[in-house]
C-alpha atoms as a PDB file:
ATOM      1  CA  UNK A   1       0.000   0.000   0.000  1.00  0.00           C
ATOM      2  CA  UNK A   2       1.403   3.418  -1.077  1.00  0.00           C
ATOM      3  CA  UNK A   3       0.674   5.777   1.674  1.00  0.00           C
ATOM      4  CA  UNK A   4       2.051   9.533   1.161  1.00  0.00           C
ATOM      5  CA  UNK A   5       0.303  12.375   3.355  1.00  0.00           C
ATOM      6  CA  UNK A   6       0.802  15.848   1.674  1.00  0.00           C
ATOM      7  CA  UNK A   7       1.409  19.184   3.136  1.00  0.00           C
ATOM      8  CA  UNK A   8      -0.128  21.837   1.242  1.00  0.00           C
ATOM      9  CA  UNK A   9       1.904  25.205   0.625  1.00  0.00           C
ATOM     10  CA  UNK A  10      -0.251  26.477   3.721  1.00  0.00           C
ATOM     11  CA  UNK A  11       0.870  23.897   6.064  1.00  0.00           C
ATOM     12  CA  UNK A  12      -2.356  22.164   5.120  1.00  0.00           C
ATOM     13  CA  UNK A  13      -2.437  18.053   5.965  1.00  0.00           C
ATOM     14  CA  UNK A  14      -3.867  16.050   3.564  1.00  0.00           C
ATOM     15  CA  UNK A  15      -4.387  12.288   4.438  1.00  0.00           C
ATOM     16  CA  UNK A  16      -5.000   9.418   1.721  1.00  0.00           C
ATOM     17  CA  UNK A  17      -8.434   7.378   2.517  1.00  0.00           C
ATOM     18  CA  UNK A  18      -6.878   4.512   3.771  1.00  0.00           C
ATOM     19  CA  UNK A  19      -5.125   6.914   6.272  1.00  0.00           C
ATOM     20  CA  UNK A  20      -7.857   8.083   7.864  1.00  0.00           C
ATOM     21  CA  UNK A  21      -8.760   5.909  10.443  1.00  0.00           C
ATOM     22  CA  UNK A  22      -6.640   5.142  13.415  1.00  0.00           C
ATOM     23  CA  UNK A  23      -2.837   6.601  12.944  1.00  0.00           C
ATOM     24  CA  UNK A  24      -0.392   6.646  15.665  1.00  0.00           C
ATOM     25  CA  UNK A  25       1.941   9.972  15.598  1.00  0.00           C
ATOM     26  CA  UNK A  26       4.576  10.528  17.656  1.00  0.00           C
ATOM     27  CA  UNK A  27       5.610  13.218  19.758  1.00  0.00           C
ATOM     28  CA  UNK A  28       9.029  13.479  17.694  1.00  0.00           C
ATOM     29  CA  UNK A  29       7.105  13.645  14.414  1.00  0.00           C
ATOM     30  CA  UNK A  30       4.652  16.592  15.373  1.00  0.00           C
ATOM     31  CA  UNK A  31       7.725  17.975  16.820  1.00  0.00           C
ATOM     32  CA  UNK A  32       9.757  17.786  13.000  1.00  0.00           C
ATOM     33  CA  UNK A  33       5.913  18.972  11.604  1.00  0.00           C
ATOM     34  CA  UNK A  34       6.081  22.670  13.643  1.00  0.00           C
ATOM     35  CA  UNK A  35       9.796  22.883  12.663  1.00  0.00           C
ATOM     36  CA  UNK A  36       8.879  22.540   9.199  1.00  0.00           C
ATOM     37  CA  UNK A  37       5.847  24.396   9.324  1.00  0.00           C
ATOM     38  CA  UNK A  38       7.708  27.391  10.981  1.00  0.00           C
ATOM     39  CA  UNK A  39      11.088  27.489   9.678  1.00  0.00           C
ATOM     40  CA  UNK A  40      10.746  26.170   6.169  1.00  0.00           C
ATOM     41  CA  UNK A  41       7.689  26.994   5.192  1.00  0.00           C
ATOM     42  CA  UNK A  42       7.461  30.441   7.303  1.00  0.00           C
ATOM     43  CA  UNK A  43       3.969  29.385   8.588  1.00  0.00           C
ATOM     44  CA  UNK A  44       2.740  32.086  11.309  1.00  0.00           C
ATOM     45  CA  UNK A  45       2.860  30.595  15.015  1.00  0.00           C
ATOM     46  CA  UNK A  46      -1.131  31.135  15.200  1.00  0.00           C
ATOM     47  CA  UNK A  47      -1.497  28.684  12.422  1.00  0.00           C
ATOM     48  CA  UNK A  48       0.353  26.091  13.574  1.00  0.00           C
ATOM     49  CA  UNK A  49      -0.753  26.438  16.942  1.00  0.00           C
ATOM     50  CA  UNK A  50      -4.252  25.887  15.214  1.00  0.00           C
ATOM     51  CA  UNK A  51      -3.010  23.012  13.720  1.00  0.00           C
ATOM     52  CA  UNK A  52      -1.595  21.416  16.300  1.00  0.00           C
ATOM     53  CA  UNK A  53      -5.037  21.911  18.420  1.00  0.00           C
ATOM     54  CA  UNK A  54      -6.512  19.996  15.623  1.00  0.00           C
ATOM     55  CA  UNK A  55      -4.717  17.211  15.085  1.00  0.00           C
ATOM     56  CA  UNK A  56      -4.573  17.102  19.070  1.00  0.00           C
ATOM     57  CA  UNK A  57      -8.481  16.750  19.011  1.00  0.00           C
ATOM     58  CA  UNK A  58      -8.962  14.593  15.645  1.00  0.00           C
ATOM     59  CA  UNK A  59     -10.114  11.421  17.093  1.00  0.00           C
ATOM     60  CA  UNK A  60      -8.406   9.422  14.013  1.00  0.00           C
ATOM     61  CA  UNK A  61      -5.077   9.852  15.593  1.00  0.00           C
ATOM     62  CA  UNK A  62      -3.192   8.366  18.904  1.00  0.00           C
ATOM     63  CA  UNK A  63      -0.199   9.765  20.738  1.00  0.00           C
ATOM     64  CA  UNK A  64       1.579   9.058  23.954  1.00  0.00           C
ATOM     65  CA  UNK A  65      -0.441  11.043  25.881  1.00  0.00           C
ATOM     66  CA  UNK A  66      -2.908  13.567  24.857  1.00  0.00           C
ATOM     67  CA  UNK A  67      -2.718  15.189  27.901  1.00  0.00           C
ATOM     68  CA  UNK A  68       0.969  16.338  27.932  1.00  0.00           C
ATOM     69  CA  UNK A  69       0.029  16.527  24.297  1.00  0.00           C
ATOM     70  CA  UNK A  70      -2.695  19.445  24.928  1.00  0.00           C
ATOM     71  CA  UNK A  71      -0.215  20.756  27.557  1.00  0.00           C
ATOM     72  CA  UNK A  72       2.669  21.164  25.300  1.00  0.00           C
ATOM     73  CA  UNK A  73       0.510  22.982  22.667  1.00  0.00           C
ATOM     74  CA  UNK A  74      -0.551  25.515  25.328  1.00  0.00           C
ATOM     75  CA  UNK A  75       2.708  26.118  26.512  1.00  0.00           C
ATOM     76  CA  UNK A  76       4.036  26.859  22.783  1.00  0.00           C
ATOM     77  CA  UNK A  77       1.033  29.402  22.066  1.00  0.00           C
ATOM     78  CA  UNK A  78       1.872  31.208  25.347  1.00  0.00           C
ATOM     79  CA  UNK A  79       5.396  31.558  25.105  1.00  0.00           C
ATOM     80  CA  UNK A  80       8.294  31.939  23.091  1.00  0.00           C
ATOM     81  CA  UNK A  81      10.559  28.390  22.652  1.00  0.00           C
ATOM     82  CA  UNK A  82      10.141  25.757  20.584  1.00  0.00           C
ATOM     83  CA  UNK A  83       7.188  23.494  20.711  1.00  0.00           C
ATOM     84  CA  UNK A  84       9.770  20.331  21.077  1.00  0.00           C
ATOM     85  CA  UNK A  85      11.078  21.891  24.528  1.00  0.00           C
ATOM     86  CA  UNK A  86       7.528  22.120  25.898  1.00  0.00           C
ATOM     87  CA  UNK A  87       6.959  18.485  24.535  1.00  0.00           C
ATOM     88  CA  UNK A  88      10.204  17.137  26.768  1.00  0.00           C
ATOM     89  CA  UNK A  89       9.454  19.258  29.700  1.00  0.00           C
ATOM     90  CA  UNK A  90       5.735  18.140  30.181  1.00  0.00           C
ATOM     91  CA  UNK A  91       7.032  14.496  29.158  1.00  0.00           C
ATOM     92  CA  UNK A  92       9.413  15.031  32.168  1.00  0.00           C
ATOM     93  CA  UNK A  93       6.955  16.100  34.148  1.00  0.00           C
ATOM     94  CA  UNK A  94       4.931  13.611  33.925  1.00  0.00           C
ATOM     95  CA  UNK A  95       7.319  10.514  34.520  1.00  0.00           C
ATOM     96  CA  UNK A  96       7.774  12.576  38.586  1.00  0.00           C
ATOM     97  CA  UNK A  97      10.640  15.197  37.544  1.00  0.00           C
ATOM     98  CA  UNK A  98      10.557  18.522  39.301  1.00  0.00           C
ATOM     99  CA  UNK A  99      12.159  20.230  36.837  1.00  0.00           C
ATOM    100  CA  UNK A 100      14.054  20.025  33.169  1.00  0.00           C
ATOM    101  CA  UNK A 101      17.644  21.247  32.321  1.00  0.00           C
ATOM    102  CA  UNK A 102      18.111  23.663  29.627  1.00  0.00           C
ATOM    103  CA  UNK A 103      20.592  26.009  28.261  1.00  0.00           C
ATOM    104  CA  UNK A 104      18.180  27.562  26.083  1.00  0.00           C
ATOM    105  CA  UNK A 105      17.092  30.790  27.634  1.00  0.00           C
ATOM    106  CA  UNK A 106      13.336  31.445  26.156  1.00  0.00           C
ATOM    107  CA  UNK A 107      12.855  27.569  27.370  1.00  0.00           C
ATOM    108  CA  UNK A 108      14.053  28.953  31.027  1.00  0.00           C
ATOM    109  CA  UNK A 109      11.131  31.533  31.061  1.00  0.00           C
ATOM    110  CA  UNK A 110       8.803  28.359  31.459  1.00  0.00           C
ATOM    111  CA  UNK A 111       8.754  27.076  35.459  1.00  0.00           C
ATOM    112  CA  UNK A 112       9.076  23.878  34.914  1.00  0.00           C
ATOM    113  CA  UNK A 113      12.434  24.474  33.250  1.00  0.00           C
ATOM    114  CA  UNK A 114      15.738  24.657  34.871  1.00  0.00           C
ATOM    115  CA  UNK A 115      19.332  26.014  34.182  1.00  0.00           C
ATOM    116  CA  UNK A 116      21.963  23.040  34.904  1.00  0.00           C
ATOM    117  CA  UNK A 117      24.029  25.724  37.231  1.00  0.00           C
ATOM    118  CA  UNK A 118      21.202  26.519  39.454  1.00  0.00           C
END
């Protein structure tokens, strides 16, 4: 079966019919999908924040956890670092760590972040 999902030149998804039932994405591969969306194809932060929401609340897909899934996305519309460090920290979180180490100073505006030297 040839399965190829398309992203339109407005960061649009489009999904084959035998893709749309149950899909399993990964954290990593939504992470590569705003990096993409943001760097390459210059997509405004609204938008993909939109689209993240979406895909978040499309029943046809599974993550990890659609709670630190919905927690990351919030985090990345309300601040400023990349939606990849809010997906580790809230990951982190969740498996009982009080905090997670970061050199990356927009990530270290976020509370649950933490600068190795502190």
């Amino acid at each position: 079966m040839n399965i190829s999902a398309k992203i339109t030149s407005k960061g649009q998804i489009t999904l084959p019919v035998e893709m749309r039932r149950e899909l399993r994405i990964d954290f990593v591969v939504l992470a590569e999908l705003v990096w993409v969306l943001a760097k390459q194809l210059k997509r405004p932060k609204v938008e993909i924040v939109g689209a993240l929401r979406l895909v978040a609340m499309t029943g046809a897909f599974r993550f990890g956890d659609r709670h630190i899934l919905m927690q990351a996305i919030d985090d990345y519309a309300e601040m400023s670092a990349d939606f990849a460090d809010f997906l580790i920290q809230r990951e982190n979180e969740a498996a009982g760590c009080i905090a997670t180490l970061t050199l990356d100073r927009k990530a270290l505006r976020h509370p649950g972040f933490r600068h190795p030297t502190e």
